[in-house]
Protein backbone atom coordinates (compact mmCIF):
# COMPACT_ATOMS: atom_id res chain seq x y z
CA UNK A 1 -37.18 27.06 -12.57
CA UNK A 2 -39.88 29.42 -14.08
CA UNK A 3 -41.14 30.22 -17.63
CA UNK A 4 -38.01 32.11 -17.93
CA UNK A 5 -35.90 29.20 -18.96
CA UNK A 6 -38.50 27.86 -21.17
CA UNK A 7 -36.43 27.66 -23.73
CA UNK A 8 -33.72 25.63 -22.32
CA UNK A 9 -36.27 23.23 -20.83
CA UNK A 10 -38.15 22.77 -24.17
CA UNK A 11 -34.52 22.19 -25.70
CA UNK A 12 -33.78 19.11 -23.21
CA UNK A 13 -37.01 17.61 -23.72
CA UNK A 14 -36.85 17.41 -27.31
CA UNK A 15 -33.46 16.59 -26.98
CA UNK A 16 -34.18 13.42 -24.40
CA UNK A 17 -37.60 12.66 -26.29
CA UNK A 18 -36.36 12.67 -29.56
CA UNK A 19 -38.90 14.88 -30.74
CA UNK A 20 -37.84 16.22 -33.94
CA UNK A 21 -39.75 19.00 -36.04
CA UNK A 22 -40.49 16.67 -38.85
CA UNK A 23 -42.92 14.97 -35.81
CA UNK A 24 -43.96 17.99 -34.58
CA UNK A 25 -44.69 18.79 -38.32
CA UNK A 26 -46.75 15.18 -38.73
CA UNK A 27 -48.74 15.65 -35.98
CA UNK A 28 -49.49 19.53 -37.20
CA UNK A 29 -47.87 21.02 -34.23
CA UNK A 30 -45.41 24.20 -34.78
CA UNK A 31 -42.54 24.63 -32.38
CA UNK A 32 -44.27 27.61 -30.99
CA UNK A 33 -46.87 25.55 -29.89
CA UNK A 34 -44.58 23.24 -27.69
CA UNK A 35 -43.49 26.30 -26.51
CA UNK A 36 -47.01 27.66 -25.68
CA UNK A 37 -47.70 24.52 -24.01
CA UNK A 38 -44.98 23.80 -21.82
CA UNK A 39 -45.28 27.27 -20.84
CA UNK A 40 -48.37 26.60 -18.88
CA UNK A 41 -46.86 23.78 -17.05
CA UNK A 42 -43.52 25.72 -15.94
CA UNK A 43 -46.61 28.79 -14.55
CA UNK A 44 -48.07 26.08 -12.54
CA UNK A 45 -45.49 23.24 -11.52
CA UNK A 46 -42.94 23.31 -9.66
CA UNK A 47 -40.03 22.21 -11.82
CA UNK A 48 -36.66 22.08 -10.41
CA UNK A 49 -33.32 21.88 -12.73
CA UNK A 50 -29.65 21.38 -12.31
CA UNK A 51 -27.22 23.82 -14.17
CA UNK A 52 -24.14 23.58 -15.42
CA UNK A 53 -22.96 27.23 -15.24
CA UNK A 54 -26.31 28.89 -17.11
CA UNK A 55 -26.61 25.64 -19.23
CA UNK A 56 -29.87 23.40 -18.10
CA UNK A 57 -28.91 20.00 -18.04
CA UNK A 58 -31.57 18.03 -16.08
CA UNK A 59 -34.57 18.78 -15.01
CA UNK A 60 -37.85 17.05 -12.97
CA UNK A 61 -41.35 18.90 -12.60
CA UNK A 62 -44.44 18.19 -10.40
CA UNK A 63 -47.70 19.48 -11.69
CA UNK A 64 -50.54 19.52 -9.04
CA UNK A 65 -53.61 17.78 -9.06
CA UNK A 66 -56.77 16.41 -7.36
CA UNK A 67 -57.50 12.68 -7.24
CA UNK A 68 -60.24 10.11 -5.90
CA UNK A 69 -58.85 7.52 -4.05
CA UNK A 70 -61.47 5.18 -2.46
CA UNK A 71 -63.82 8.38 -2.91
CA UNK A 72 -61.60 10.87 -0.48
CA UNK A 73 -60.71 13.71 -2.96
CA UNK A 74 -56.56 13.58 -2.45
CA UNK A 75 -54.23 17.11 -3.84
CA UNK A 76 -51.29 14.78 -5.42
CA UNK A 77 -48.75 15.30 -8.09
CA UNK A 78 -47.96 14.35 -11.35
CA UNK A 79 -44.54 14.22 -12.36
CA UNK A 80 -43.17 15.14 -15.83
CA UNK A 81 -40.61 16.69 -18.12
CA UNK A 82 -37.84 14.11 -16.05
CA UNK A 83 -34.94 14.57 -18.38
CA UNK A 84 -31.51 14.77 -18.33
CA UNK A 85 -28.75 15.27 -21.44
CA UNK A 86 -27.42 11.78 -21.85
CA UNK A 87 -23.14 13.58 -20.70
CA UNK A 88 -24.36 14.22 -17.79
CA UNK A 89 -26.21 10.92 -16.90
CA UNK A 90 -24.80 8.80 -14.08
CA UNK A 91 -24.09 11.87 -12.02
CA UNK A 92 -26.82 10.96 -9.57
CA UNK A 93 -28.49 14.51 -10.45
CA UNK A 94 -32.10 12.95 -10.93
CA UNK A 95 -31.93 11.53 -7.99
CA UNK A 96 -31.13 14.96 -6.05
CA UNK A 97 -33.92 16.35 -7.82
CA UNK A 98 -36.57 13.66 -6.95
CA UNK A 99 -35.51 13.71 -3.70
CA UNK A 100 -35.78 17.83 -3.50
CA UNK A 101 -39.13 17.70 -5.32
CA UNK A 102 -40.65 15.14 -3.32
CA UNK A 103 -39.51 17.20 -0.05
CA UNK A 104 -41.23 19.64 -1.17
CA UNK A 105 -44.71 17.73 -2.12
CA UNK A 106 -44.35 16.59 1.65
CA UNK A 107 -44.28 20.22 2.67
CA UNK A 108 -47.01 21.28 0.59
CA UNK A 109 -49.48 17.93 2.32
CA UNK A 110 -49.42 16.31 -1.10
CA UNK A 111 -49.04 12.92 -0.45
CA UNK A 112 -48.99 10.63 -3.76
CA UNK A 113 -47.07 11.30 -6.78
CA UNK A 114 -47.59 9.57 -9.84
CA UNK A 115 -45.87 9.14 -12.98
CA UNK A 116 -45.61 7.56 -16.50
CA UNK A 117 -42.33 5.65 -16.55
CA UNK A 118 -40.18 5.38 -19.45
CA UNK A 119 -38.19 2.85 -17.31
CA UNK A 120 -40.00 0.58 -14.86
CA UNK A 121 -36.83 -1.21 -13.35
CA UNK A 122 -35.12 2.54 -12.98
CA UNK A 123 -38.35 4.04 -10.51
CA UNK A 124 -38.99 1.23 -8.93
CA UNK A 125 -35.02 1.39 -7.60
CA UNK A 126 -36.70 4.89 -5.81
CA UNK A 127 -39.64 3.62 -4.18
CA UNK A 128 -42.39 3.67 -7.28
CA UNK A 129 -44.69 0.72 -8.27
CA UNK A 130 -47.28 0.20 -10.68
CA UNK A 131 -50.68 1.33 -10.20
CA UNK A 132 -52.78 1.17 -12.84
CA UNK A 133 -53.00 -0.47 -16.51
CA UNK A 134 -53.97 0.43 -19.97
CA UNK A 135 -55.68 -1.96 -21.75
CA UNK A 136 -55.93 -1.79 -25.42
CA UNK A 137 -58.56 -3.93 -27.79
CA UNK A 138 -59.11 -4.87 -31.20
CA UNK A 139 -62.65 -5.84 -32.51
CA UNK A 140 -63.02 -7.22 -36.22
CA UNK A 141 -66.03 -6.54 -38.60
CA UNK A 142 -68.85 -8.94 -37.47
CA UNK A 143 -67.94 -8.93 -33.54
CA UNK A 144 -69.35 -5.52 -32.55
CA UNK A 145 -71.85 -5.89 -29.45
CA UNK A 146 -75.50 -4.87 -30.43
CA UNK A 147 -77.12 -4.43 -27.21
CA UNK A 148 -81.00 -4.34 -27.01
CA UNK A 149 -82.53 -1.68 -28.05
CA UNK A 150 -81.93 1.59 -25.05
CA UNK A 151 -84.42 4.63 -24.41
CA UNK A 152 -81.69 6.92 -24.84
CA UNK A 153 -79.89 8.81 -27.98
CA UNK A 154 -76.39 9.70 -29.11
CA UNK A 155 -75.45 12.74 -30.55
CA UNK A 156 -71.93 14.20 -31.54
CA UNK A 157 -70.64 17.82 -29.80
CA UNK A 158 -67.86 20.41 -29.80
CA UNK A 159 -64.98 19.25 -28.15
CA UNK A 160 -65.14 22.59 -25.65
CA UNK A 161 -68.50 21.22 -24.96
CA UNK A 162 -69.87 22.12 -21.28
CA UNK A 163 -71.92 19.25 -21.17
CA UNK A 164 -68.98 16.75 -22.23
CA UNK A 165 -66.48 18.12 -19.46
CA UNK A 166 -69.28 18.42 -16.45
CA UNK A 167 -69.82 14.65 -17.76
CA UNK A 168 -65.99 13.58 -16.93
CA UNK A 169 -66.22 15.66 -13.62
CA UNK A 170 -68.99 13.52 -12.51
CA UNK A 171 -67.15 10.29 -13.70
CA UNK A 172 -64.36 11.26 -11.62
CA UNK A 173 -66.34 11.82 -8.40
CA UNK A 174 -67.46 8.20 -8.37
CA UNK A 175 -64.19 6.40 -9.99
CA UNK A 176 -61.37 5.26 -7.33
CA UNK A 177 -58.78 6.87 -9.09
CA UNK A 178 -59.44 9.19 -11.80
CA UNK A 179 -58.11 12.42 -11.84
CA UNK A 180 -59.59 15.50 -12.37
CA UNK A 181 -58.60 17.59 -15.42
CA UNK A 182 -58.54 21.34 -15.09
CA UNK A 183 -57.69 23.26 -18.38
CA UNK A 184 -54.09 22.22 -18.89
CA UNK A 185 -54.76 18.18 -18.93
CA UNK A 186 -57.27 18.85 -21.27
CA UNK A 187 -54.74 20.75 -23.45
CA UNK A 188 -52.73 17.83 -22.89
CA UNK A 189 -55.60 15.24 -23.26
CA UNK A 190 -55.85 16.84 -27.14
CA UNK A 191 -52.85 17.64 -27.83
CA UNK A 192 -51.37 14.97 -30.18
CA UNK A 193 -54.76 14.27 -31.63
CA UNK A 194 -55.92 15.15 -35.29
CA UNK A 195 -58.34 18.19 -35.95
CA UNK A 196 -61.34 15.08 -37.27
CA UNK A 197 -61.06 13.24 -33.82
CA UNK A 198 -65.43 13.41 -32.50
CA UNK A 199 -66.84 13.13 -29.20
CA UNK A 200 -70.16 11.44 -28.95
CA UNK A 201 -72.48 11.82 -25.93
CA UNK A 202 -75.37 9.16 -24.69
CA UNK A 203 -78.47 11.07 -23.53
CA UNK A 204 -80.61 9.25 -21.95
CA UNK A 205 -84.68 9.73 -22.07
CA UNK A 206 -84.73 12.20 -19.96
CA UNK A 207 -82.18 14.25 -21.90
CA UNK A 208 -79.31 14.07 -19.52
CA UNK A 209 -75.70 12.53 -20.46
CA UNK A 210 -74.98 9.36 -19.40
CA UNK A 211 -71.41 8.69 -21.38
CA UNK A 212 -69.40 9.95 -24.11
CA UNK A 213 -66.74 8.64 -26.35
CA UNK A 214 -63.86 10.04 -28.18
CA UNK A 215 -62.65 8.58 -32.00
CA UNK A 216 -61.76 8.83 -34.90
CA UNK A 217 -62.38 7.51 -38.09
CA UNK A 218 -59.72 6.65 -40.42
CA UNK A 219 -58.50 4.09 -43.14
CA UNK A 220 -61.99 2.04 -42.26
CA UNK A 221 -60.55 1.83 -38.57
CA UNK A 222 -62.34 3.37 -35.73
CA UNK A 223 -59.95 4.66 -33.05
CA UNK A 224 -62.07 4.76 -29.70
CA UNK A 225 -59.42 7.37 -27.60
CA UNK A 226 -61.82 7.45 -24.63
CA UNK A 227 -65.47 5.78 -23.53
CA UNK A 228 -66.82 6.48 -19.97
CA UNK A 229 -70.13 5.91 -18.43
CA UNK A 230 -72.41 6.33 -15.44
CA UNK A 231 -74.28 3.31 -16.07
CA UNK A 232 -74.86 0.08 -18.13
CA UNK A 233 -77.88 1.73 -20.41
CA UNK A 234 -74.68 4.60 -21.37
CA UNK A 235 -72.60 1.45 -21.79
CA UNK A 236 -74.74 -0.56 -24.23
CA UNK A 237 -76.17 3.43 -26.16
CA UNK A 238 -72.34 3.85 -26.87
CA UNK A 239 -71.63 0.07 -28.00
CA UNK A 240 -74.70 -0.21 -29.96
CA UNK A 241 -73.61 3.92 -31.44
CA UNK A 242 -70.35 2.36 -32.55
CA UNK A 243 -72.27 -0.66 -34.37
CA UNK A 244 -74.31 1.75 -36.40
CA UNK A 245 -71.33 2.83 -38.15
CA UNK A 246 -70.36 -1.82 -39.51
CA UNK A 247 -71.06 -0.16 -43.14
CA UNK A 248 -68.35 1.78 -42.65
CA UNK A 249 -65.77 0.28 -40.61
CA UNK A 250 -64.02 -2.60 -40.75
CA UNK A 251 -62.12 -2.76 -36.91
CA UNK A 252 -62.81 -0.80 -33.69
CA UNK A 253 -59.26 -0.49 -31.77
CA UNK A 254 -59.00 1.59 -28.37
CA UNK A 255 -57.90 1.74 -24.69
CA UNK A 256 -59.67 1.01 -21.68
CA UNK A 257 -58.83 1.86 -17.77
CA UNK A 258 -61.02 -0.22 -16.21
CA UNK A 259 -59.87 -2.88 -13.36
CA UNK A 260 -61.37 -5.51 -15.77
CA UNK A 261 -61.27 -6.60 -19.41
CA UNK A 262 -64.15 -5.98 -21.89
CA UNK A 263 -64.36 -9.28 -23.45
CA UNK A 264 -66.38 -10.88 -20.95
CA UNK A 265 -69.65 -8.43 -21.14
CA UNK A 266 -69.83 -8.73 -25.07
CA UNK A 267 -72.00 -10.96 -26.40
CA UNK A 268 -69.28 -12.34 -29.05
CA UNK A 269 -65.95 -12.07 -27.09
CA UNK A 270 -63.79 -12.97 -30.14
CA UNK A 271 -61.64 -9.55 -30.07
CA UNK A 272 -58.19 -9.01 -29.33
CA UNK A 273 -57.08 -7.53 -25.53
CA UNK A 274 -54.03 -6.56 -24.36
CA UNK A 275 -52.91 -5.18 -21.24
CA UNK A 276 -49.79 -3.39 -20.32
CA UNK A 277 -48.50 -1.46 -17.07
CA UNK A 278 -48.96 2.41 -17.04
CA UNK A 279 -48.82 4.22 -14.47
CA UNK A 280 -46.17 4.25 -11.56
CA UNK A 281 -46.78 5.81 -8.31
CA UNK A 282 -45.30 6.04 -4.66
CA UNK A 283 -46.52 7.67 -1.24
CA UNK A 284 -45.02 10.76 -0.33
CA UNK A 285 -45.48 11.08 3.06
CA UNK A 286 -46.84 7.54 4.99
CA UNK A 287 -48.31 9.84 7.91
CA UNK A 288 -50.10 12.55 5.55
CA UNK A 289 -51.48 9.33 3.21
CA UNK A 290 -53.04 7.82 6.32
CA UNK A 291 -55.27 10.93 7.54
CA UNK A 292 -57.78 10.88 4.81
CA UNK A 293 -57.22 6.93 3.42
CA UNK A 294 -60.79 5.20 3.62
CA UNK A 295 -60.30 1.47 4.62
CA UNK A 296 -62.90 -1.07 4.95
CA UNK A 297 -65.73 0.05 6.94
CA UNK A 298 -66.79 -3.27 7.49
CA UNK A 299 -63.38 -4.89 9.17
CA UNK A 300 -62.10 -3.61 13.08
CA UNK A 301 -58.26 -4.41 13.15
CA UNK A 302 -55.10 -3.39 14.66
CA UNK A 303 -51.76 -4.50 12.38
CA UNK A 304 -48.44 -2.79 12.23
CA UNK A 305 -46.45 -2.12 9.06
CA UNK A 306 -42.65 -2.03 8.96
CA UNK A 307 -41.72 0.35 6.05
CA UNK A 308 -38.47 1.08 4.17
CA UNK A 309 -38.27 4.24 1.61
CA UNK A 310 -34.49 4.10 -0.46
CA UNK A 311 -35.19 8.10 -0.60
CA UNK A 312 -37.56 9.07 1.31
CA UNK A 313 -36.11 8.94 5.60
CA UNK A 314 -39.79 10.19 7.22
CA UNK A 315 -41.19 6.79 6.02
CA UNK A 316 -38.34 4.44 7.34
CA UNK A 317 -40.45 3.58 10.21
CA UNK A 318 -42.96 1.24 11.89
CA UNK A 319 -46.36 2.27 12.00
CA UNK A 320 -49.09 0.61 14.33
CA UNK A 321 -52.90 1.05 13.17
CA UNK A 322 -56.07 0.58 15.13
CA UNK A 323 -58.56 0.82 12.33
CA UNK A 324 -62.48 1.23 12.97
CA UNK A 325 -65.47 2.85 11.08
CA UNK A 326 -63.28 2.88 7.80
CA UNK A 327 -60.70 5.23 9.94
CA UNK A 328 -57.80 4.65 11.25
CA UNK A 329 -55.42 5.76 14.50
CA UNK A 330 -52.07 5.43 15.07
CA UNK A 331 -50.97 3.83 18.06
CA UNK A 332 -48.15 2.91 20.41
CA UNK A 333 -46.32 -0.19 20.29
CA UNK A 334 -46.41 -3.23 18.41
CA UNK A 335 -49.52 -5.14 17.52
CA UNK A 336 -50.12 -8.78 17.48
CA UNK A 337 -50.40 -8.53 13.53
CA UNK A 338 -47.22 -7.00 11.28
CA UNK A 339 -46.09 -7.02 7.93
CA UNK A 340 -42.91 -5.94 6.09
CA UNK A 341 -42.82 -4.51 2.98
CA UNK A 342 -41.12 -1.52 0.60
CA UNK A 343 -42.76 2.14 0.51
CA UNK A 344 -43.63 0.88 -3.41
CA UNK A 345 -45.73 -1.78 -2.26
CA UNK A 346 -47.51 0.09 0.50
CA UNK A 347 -48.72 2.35 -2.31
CA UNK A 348 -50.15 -0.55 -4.77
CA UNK A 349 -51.86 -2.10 -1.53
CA UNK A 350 -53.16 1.06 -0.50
CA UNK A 351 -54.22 2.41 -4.08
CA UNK A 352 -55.95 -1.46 -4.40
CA UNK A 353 -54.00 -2.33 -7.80
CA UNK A 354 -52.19 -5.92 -5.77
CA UNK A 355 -54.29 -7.38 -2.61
CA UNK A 356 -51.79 -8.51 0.08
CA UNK A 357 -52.23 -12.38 -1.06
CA UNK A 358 -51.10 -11.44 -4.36
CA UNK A 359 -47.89 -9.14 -2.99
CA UNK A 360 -47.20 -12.14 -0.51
CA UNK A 361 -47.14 -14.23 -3.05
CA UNK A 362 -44.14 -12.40 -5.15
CA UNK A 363 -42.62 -11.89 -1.99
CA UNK A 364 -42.92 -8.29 -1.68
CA UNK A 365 -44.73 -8.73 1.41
CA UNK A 366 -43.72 -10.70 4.67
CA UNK A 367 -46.06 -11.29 6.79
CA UNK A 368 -47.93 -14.74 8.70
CA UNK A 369 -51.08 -16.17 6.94
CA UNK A 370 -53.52 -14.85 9.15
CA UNK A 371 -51.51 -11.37 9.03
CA UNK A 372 -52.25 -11.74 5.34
CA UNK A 373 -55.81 -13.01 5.45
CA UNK A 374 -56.60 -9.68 7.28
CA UNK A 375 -54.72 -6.97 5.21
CA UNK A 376 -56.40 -8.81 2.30
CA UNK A 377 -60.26 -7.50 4.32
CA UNK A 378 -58.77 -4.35 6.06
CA UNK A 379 -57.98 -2.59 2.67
CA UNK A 380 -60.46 -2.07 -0.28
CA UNK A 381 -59.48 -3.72 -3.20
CA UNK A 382 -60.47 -2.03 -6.21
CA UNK A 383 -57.79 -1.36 -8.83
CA UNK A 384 -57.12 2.18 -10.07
CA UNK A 385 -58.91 4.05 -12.93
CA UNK A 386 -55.67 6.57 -14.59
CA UNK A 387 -56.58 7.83 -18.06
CA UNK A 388 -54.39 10.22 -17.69
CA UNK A 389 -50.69 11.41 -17.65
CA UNK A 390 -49.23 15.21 -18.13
């Protein structure tokens, strides 16, 4: 597909979203707009559609991006716009098109392809498994950390501010999983977000930014869209900005991406966390994945994994690794050490969001105890940061 049939594709999304122009309308967005938007994606992505005669009636689209995984800069994918009109479901024509569409990620080296799933059961039928989390929290008037006092200052800038986007660039560098946004993710980072929504950067002494935070203010809630930070002192400038504004608040709600709940580094921990799956993902290409994946540079192993892919065929295989130096070889044969397990869980072992105790214990893994013991060293466990979906 290409921006030519822009207008059929932004017809079946609003169809199979729901997205009416009364919302659009709410959320001061024109149709046009849509329009503009989805425009950029069909320019870059490769989106592929089945027709019925001229008549789009399904359609699945990969945007490309860059991601750190165990700090080796991967080019993945980021699916979107999956829709099909609800006649022609059942048809098995979203399946054709994943199956095209990942072919074709394979042939272009990108190896992962994430998504945000509107059903969890439905992907994971295809060889997808969660990833990461988004973890929302709610803290009432009275709970909101003060810190000691930090060397640093806040101050509030544009949202097109240079200093604000280099900031998230260098965030993503040193976070196992973040992506990096080029201009489109932030269009859709803003997108749904009112005109009053502020960005606030730390500086520390020496004038350089250490974090930022996104919110807004509203009804005597404030809405805390996004906080990152280099370091602790960045941490406990933002907290200790967000307790300046008690006289006029009465609750601080937002999300978090991190492996770990907040609670526990507050001083009062009496808020309100919740934690919810969000992002799906699944390994393209096994072979491809394995060049570049950093394991433990501590632990020298050989183990072989027996995979099976419902989609994919190039993965329905057994692969033997000697791994040394963080690296790893393939080899010949069968080692002393071997696992079975599904493409899906490969990918939420390898991206560090389950350890191999944890998989073996929901039986998604087979393997001995001492085959376990040393998948549980030989791969870095560090759970995913994903703040964001296209």
């Amino acid at each position: 597909m290409s921006v030519e049939h822009l207008d059929q594709s932004t017809d079946l999304l609003r169809y199979a979203f729901q997205v009416t122009d009364n919302t659009l309308r709410e959320c001061g967005w024109e149709d046009e707009e849509i329009k503009q938007s989805k425009s950029s994606v069909l320019e870059r992505a490769n989106v592929w559609g089945y027709f019925d005669g001229e008549t789009l009636v399904s359609q699945f689209a990969s945007y490309p991006l860059e991601m750190n995984i165990h700090s080796v800069i991967y080019p993945i994918v980021f699916i979107t716009s999956v829709s099909t009109y609800p006649e022609y479901s059942g048809l098995g024509l979203m399946s054709k098109l994943m199956k095209r569409s990942l072919t074709e990620m394979r042939e272009n080296g990108q190896s992962l392809a994430l998504l945000c799933p509107y059903s969890i059961p439905l992907y994971r039928k295809k060889g997808w498994e969660i990833v990461s989390d988004k973890m929302s929290f709610s803290i009432r008037e009275g709970g909101f950390p003060i810190y000691p006092e930090v060397p640093g200052y806040v101050r509030r800038v544009p949202r097109d501010d240079k200093e604000f986007t280099d900031l998230h660039m260098q965030f993503a560098k040193r976070t196992h999983g973040c992506l990096f946004r080029n201009y489109l993710v932030w269009d859709k980072y803003w997108r749904w977000d009112e005109d009053d929504m502020t960005v606030a950067l730390y500086y520390r002494e020496n004038g350089v930014p250490g974090g930022y935070m996104v919110y807004l203010i509203k009804n005597g809630v404030m809405y805390v869209k996004e906080m990152i930070y280099l370091d602790r002192e960045s941490k406990k400038g933002l907290w200790n900005y967000i307790s300046a504004h008690e006289s006029m608040i009465t609750k601080v709600r937002g999300y978090h991406y991190f492996s770990e709940p907040i609670a526990f580094d507050l001083e009062d921990s009496d808020i309100k966390e919740t934690i919810r799956p969000y992002i799906m993902g699944r390994i393209v290409d096994v072979e491809q994945f394995l060049e570049k994946y950093r394991f433990n540079p501590d632990v020298h192993a050989e183990f072989t994994v027996n995979i099976s892919d419902p989609i994919l065929e190039w993965n329905n295989r057994s692969i033997t690794l000697a791994v040394s130096d963080g690296k790893a070889v393939q080899k010949d044969g069968t080692a002393e050490h071997g696992a079975d397990l599904s493409i899906g869980t490969l990918t939420t072992l390898l991206l560090g969001y389950k350890r191999a105790s944890e998989l073996a214990a929901l039986e998604r893994l087979c393997a001995d105890p001492s085959t376990i013991h040393l998948l549980d060293q030989v791969f870095i466990s560090r759970k995913p940061y994903i703040s964001d979906y296209i």
